[in-house]
Protein backbone atom coordinates (compact mmCIF):
# COMPACT_ATOMS: atom_id res chain seq x y z
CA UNK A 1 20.07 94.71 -43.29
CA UNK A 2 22.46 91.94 -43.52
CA UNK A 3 22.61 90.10 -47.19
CA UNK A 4 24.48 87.37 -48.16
CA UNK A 5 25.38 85.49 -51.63
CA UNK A 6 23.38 82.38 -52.47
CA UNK A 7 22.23 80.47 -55.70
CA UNK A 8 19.59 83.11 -56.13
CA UNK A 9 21.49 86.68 -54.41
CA UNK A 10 24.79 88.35 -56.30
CA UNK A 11 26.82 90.91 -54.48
CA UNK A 12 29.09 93.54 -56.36
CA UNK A 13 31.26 95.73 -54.63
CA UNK A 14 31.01 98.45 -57.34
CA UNK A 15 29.52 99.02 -60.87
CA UNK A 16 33.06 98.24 -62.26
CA UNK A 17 32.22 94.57 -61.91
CA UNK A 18 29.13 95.08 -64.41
CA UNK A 19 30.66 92.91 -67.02
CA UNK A 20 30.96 89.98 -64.07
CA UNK A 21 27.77 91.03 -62.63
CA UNK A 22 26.50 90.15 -66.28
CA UNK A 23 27.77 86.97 -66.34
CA UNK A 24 26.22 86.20 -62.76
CA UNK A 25 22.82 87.42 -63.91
CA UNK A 26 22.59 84.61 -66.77
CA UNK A 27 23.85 81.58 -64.72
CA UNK A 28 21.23 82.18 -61.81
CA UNK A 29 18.61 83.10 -64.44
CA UNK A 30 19.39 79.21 -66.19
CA UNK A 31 19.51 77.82 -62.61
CA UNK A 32 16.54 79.13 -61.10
CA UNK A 33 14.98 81.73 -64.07
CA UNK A 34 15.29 84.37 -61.63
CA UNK A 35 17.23 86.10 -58.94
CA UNK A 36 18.56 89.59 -57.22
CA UNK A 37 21.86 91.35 -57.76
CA UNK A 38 23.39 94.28 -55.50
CA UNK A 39 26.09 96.97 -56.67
CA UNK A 40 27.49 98.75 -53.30
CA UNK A 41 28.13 95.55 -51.48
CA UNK A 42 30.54 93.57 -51.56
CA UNK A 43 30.93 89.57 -51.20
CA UNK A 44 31.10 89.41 -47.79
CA UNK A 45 27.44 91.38 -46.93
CA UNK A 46 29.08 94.54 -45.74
CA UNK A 47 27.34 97.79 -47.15
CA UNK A 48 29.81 100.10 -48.71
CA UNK A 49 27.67 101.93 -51.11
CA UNK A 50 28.13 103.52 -54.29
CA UNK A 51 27.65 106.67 -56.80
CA UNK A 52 24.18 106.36 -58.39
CA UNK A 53 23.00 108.66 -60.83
CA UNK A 54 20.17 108.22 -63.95
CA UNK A 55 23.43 107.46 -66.28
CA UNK A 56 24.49 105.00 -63.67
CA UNK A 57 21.20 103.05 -63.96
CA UNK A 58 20.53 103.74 -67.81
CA UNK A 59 24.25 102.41 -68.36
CA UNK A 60 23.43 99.15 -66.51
CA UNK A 61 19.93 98.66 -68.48
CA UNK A 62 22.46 98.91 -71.70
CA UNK A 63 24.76 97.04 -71.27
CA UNK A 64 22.59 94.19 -69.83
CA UNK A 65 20.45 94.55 -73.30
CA UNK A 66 23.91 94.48 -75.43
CA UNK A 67 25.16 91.65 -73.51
CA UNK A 68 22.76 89.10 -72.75
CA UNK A 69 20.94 87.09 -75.34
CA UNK A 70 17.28 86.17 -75.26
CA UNK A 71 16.74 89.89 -73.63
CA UNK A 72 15.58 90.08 -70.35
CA UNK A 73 14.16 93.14 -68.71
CA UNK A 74 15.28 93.41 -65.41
CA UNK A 75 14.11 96.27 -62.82
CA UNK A 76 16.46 98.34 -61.53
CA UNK A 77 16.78 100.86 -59.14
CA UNK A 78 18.44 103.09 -56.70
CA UNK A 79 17.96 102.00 -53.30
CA UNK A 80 19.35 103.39 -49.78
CA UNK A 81 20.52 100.59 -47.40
CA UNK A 82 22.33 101.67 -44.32
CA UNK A 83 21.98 105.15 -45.19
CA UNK A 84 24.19 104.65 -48.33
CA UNK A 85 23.31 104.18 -51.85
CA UNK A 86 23.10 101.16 -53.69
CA UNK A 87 21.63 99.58 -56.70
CA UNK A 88 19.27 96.55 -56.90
CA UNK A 89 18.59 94.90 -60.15
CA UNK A 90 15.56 92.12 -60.42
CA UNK A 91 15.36 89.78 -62.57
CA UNK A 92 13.55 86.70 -63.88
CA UNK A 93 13.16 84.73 -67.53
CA UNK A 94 11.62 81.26 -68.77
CA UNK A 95 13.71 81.50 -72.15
CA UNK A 96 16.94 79.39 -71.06
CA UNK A 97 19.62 79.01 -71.85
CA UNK A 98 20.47 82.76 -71.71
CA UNK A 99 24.16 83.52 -72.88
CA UNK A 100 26.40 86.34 -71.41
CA UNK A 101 28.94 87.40 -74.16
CA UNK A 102 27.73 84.48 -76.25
CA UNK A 103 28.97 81.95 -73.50
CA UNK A 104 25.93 80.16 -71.23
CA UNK A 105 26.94 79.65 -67.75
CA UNK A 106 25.32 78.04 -64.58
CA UNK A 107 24.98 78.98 -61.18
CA UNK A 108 26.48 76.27 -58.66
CA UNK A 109 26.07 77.26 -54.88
CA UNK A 110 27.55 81.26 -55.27
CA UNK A 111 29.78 80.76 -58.02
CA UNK A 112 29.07 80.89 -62.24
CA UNK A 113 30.12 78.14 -63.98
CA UNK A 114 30.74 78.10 -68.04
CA UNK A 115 28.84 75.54 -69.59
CA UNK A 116 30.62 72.84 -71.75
CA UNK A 117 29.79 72.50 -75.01
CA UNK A 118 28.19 68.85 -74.41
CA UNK A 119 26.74 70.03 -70.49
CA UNK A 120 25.50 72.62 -72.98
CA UNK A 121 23.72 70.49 -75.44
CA UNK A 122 22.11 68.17 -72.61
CA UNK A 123 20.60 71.77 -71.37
CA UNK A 124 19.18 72.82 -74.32
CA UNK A 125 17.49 69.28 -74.70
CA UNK A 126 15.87 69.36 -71.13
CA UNK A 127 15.16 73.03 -71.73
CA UNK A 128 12.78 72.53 -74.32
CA UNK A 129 11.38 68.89 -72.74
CA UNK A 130 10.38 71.76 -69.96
CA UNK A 131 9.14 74.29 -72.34
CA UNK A 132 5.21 73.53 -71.34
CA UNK A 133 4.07 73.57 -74.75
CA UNK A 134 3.90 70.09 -76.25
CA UNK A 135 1.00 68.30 -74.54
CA UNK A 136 -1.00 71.52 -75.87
CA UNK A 137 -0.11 71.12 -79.27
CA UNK A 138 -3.67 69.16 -81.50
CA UNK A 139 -4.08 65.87 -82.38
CA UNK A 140 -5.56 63.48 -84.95
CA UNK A 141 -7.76 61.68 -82.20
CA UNK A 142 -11.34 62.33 -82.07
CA UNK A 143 -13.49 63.35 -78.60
CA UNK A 144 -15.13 60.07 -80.14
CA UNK A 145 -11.85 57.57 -78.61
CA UNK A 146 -12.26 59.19 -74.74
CA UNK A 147 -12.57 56.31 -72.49
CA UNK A 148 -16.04 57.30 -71.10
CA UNK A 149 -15.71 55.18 -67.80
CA UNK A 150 -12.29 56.96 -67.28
CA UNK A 151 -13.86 60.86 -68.37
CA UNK A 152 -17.28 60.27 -65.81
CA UNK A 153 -15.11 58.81 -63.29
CA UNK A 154 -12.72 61.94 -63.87
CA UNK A 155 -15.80 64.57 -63.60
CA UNK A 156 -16.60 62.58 -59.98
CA UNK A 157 -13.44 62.99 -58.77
CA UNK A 158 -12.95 66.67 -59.66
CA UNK A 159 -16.41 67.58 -58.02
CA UNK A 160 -15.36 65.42 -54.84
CA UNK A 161 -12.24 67.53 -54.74
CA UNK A 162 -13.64 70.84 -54.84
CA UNK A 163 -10.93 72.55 -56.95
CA UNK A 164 -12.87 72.88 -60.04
CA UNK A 165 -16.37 74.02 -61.03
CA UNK A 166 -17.77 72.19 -63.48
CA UNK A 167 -21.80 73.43 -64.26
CA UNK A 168 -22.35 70.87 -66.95
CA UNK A 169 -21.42 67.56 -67.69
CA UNK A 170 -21.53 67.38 -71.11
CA UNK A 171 -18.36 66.29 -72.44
CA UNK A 172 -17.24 68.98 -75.16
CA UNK A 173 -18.40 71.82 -72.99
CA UNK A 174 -15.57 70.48 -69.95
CA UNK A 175 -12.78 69.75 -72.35
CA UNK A 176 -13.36 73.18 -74.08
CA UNK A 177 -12.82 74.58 -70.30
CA UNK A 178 -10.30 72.93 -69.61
CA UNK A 179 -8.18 73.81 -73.40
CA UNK A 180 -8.03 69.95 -73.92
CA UNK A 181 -9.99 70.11 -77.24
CA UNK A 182 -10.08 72.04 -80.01
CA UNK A 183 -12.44 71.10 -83.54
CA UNK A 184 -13.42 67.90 -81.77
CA UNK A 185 -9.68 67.03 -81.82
CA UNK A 186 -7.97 66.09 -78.99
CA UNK A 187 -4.72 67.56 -77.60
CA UNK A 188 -1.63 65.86 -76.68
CA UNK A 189 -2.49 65.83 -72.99
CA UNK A 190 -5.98 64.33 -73.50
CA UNK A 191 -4.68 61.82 -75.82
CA UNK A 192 -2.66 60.27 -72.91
CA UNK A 193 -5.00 61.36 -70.07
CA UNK A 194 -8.51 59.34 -71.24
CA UNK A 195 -7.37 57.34 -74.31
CA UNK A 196 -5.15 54.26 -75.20
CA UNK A 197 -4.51 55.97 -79.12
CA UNK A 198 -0.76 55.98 -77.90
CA UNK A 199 1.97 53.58 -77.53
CA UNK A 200 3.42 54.24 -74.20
CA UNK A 201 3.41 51.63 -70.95
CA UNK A 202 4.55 50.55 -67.56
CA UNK A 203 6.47 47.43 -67.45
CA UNK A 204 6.21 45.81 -64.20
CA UNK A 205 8.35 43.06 -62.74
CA UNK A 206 8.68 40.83 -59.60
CA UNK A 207 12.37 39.81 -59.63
CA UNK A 208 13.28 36.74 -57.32
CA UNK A 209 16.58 38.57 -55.67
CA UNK A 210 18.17 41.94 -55.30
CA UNK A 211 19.33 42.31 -59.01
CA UNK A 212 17.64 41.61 -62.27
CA UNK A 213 19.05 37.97 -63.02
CA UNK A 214 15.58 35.91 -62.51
CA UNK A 215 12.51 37.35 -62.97
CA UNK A 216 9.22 35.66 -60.95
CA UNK A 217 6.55 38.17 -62.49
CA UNK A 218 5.76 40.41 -65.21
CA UNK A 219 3.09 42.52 -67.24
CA UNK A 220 2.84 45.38 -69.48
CA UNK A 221 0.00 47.26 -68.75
CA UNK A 222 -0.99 50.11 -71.54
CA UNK A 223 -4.28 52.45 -71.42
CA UNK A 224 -4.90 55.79 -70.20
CA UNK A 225 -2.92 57.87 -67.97
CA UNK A 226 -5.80 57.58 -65.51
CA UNK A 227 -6.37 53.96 -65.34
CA UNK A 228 -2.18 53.31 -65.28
CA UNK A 229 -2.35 55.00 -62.37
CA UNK A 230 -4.93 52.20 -60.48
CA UNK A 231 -3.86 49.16 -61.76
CA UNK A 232 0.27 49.77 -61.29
CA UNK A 233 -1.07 51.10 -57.75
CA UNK A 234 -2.96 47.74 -56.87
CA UNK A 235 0.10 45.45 -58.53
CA UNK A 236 2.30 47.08 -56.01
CA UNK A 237 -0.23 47.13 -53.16
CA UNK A 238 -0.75 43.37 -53.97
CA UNK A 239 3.16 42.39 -53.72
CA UNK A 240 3.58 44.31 -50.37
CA UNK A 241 3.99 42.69 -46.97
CA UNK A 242 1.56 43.77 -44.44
CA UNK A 243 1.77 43.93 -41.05
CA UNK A 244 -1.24 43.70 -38.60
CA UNK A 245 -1.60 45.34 -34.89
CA UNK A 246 -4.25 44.93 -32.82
CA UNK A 247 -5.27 47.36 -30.55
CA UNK A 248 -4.07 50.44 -31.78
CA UNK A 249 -7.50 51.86 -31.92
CA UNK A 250 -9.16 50.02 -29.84
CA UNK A 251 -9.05 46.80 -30.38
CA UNK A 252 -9.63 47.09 -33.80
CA UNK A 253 -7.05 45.06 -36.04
CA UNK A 254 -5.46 47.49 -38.51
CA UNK A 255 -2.88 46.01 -41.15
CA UNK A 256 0.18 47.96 -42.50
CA UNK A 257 2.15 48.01 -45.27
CA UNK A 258 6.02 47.62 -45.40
CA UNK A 259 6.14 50.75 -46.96
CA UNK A 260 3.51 53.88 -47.12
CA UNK A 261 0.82 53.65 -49.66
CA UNK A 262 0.28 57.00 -49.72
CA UNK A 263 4.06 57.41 -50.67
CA UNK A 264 3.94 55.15 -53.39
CA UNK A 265 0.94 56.47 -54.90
CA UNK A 266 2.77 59.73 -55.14
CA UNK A 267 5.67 58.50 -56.46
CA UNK A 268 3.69 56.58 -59.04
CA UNK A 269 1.76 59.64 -60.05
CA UNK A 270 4.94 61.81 -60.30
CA UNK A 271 6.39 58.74 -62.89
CA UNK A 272 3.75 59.60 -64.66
CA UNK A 273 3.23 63.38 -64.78
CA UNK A 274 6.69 64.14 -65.11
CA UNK A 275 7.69 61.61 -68.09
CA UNK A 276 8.97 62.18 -71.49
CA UNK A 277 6.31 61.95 -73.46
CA UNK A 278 8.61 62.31 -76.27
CA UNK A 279 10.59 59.56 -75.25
CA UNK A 280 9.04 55.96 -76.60
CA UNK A 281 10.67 54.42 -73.84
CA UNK A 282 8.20 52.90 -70.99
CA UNK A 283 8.38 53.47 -67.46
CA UNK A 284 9.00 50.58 -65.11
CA UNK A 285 8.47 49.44 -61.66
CA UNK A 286 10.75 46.62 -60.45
CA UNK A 287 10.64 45.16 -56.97
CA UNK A 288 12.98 43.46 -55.54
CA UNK A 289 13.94 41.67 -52.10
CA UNK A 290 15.33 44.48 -51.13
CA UNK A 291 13.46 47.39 -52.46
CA UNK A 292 11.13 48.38 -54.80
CA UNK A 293 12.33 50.80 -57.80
CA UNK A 294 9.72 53.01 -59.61
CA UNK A 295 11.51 54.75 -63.25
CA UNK A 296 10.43 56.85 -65.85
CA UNK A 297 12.17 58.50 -68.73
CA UNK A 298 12.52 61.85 -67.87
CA UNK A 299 15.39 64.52 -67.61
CA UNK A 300 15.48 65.97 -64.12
CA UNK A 301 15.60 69.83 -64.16
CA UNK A 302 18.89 71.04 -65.24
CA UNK A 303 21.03 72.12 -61.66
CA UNK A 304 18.55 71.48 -59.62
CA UNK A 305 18.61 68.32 -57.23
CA UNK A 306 15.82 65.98 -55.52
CA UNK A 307 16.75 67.82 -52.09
CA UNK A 308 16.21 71.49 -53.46
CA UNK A 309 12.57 70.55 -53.42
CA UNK A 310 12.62 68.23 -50.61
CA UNK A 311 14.73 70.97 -48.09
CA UNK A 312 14.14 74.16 -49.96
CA UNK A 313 11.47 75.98 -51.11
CA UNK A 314 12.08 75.28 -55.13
CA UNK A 315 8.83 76.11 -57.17
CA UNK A 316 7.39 73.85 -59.52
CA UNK A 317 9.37 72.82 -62.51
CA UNK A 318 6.90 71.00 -64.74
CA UNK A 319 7.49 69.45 -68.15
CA UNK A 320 3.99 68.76 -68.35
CA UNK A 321 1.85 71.64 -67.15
CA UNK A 322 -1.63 70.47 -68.43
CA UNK A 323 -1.44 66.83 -67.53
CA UNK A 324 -0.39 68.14 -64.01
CA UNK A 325 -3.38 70.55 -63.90
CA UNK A 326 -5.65 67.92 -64.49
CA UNK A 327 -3.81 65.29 -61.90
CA UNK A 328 -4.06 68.45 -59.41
CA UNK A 329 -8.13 68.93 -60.19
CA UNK A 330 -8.70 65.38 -58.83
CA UNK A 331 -6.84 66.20 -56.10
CA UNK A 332 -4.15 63.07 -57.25
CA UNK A 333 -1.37 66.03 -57.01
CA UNK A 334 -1.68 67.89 -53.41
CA UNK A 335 -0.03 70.95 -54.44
CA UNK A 336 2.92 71.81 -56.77
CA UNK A 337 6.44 71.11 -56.55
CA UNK A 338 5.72 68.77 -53.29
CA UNK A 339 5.90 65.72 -54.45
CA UNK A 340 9.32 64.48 -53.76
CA UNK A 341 8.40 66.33 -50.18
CA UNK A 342 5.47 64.21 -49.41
CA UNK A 343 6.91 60.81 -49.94
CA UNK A 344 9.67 61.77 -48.02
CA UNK A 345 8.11 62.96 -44.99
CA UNK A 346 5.59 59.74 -45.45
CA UNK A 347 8.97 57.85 -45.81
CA UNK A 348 10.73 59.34 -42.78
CA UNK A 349 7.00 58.79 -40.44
CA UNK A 350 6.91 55.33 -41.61
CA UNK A 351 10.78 54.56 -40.79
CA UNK A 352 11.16 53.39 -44.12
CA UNK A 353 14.24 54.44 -46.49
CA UNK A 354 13.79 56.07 -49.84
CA UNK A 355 15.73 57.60 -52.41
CA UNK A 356 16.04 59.87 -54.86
CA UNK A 357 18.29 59.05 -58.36
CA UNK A 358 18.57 61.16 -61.22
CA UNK A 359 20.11 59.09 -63.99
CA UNK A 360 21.58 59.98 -67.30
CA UNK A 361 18.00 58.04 -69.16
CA UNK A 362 15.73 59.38 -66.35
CA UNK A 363 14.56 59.36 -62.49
CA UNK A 364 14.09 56.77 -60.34
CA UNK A 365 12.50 56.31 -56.67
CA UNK A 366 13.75 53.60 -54.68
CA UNK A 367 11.89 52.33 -51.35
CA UNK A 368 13.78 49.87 -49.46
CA UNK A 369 12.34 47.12 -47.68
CA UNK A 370 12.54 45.96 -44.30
CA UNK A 371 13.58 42.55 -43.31
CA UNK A 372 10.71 39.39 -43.15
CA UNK A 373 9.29 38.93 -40.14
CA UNK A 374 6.81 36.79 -39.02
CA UNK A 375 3.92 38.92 -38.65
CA UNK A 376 3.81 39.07 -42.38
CA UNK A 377 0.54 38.60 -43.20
CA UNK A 378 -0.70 36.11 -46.05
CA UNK A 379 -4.31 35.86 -47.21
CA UNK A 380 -5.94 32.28 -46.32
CA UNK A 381 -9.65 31.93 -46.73
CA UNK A 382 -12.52 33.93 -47.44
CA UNK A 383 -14.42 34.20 -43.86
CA UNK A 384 -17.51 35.81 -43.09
CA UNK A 385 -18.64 37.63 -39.75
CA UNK A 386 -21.18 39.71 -38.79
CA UNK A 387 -22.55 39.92 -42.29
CA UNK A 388 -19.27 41.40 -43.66
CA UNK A 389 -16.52 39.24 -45.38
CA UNK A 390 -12.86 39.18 -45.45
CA UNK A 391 -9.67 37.46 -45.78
CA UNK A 392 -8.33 35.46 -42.43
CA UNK A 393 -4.83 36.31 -42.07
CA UNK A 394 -2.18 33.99 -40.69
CA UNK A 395 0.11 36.40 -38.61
CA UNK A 396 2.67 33.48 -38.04
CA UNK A 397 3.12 33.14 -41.42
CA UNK A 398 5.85 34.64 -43.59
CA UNK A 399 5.05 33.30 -46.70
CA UNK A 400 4.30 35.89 -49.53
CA UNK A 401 0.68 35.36 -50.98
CA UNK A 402 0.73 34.45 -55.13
CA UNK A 403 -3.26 35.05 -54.34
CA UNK A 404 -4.46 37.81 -56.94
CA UNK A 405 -6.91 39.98 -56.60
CA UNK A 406 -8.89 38.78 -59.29
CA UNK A 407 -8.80 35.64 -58.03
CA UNK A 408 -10.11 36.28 -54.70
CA UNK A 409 -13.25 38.04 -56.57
CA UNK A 410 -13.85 34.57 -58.42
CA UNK A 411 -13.24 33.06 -54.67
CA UNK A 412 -15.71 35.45 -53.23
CA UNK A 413 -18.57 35.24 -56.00
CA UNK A 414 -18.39 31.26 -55.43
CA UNK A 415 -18.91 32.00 -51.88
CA UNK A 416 -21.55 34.27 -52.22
CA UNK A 417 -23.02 35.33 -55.53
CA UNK A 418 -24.71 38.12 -54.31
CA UNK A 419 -21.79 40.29 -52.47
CA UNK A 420 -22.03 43.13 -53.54
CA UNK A 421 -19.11 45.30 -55.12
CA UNK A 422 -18.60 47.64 -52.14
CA UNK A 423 -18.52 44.42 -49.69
CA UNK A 424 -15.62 43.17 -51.91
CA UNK A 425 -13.30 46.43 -52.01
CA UNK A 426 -13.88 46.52 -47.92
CA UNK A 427 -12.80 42.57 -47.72
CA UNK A 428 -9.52 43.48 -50.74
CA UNK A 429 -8.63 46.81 -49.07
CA UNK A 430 -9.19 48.34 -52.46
CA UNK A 431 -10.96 50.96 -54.04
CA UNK A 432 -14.79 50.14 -55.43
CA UNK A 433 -13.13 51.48 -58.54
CA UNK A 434 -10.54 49.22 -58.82
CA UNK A 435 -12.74 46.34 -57.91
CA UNK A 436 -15.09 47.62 -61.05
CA UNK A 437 -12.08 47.27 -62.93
CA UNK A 438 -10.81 43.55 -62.47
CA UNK A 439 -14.49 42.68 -62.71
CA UNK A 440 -14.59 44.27 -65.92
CA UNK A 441 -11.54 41.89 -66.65
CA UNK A 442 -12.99 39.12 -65.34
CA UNK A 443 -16.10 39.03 -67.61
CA UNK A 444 -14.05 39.83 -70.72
CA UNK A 445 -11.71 36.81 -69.90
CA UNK A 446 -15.29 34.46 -69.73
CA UNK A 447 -14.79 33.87 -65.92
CA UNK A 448 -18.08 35.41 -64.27
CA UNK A 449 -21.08 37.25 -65.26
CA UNK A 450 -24.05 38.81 -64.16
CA UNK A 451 -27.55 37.70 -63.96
CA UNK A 452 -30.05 39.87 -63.65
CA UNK A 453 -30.17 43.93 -63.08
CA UNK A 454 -27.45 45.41 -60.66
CA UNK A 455 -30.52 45.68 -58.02
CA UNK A 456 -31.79 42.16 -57.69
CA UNK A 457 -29.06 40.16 -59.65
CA UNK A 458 -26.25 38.12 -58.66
CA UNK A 459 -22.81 36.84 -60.08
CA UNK A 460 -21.79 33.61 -61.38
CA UNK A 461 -18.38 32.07 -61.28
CA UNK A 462 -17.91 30.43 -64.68
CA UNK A 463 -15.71 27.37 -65.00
């Protein structure tokens, strides 16, 4: 057996390094909350063994509870490696910061470093932003303010995904399973998750170069977690260049964009998840010429990096447990901790660059874009064929549509007042969801409306 010192493994040559053994446990345990260390071998791997007797080990438990501060309680044993005898202690805690001799330390690569008194301060603050406890805490806002076209679209998409059971419907009787609710009052979680009874938003901007000097679009969009999600989803998919090949499958004409939508949906839903709720700072999406940059305001996890989960095998780290849960029911988060993994690898498929920043007010992603060329494609005119419609393309052009999607649903309903909604998500190369949605906008802004019953009806385009 051949062991060797890492962020999470500590080898001692003898139990007369306790006190620095000590010291090791606490910086891996505020590094990684747990971790391994070995007496009878020393830092090199080689197996030299030791005296181990019951005082041996009950001296080690003692000084470990004298010495370290909030008290662990680590397993230790005797253990024969090589024929010789050695001691292995385990160990694991979620209270950080942990202090050895009233000093907190860190582990960085196989060494313990002391923590500054400021480095120390910053810790304690993302510590507790981690602690998993806030978005359970009860709010003022009644079951009453749930968005119910955001909660039944929620109960669809957790039955579609198959990672729930849910035997009722009724609204009370799901939030009480899933600890959202408590005396008809929400939690902090389902405040933000199907409600707009909070202040936070996603600023969104279109800027004309590669820095921040002139501006050519932007929007605050507010509302529920859920529905942030969509529309911030369908402003980026509607500022994209798009490609099309032909004959790929066939000779079926498939368009794709500059950069992977499933890689920006993740990296939009990880803005979101892993926010500071706290914090009454927005998140923002900018694109540029160059790239397109995707923010929020949260801390990273202290000594950890973006390629510990993207190379390693890091486990989840989440500030907010129960929003996550909820994004993982509707299968909108895969699995934990593989976010920053997924848009990578979509990244890396796709040939496209992306990055990973932790700033000092937050985390951004950055995609970058690839050059114009002039297979760009740029929505023309509303065609129909073979009873299905959709917008002709001009692959020689490289000019960068202004056409919304709301306005091609107005174009669309002119054309042909009784499309139907799934015929107009096929021709958008959008969700019927998020086609629901603009028309929802659409008849509150006075610009169409329906006549008749959703079977035998038709739209009107309003001047």
């Amino acid at each position: 057996m051949m062991l060797k010192e890492n962020e999470k493994i500590e080898l001692k040559r003898s139990t007369s390094l306790l006190k620095e053994a000590i010291i090791s446990i606490v910086a891996i345990l505020n590094k990684h909350g747990k971790g391994e260390l070995y007496f009878g071998i020393d830092s090199k791997g080689n197996i030299r063994g030791q005296q181990v007797t019951e005082k041996t080990l009950r001296d080690i438990s003692q000084r470990i509870a004298q010495n370290i501060e909030p008290r662990i309680f680590p397993k230790i044993e005797k253990v024969t490696l090589e024929k010789k005898d050695c001691i292995k202690i385990c160990f694991k805690g979620d209270d950080k910061p942990y202090f050895a001799f009233g000093i907190a330390y860190i582990r960085v690569a196989d060494e313990d470093r002391k923590l500054s008194p400021a480095e120390l301060r910053r810790f304690i603050l993302k510590a507790e932003a981690y602690s998993g406890k806030w978005d359970k805490n009860l709010t003022e806002v009644s079951v009453d303010e749930i968005n119910r076209e955001t909660f039944n679209d929620f109960l669809i998409k957790v039955k579609e995904a198959g990672r729930l059971k849910i035997k009722t419907e009724s609204r009370l009787s799901v939030l009480n399973k899933l600890e959202l609710i408590r005396h008809e009052k929400l939690t902090e979680a389902a405040k933000f998750l199907f409600t707009d009874k909070h202040s936070m938003e996603v600023q969104a901007a279109v800027f004309a170069g590669k820095d921040k000097v002139t501006f050519l679009d932007i929007k605050k969009f507010n509302g529920n977690l859920f529905d942030l999600l969509d529309r911030t989803e369908l402003y980026l998919k509607e500022r994209l260049s798009w490609r099309v090949v032909i004959g790929r499958k066939g000779m079926e004409r498939e368009e794709i964009p500059e950069i992977p939508i499933a890689a920006l949906r993740e990296a939009l839903v990880n803005s979101l998840i892993h926010r500071d709720f706290s914090n009454p700072k927005g998140n923002e999406i900018a694109v540029f010429k160059n790239r397109i940059e995707i923010y929020n305001p949260g801390f990273f996890p202290e000594g950890l990096t973006p390629e510990d989960f993207i190379y390693g095998e890091e486990h989840s780290y989440l500030r907010n447990p129960k929003i996550a849960e909820i994004f993982y029911y509707t299968k909108d988060v895969e699995r934990w901790a593989s976010g920053l993994k997924r848009i990578y690898d979509e990244c890396t498929r796709s040939k496209v660059k992306v990055e990973f920043r932790i700033l000092k007010t937050g985390f951004v992603t950055i995609f970058y874009r690839k050059k114009e060329n002039k297979n760009r494609l740029k929505p023309e005119i509303l065609v129909k064929e073979n009873g299905k419609y959709f917008y002709n393309k001009n692959t020689e052009s490289s000019v960068k549509s202004s056409v919304k999607s709301s306005g091609k649903i107005v174009h669309m309903i002119s054309d042909n007042p009784k499309i139907t909604i799934p015929e107009m998500a096929e021709a958008l190369g959008i969700t019927t969801r998020a086609v629901e949605k603009q028309i929802a906008k659409l008849k509150r802004e006075g610009k169409i409306k329906r006549i008749g019953p959703d079977k035998g009806g038709y739209w009107k385009a309003l001047d």
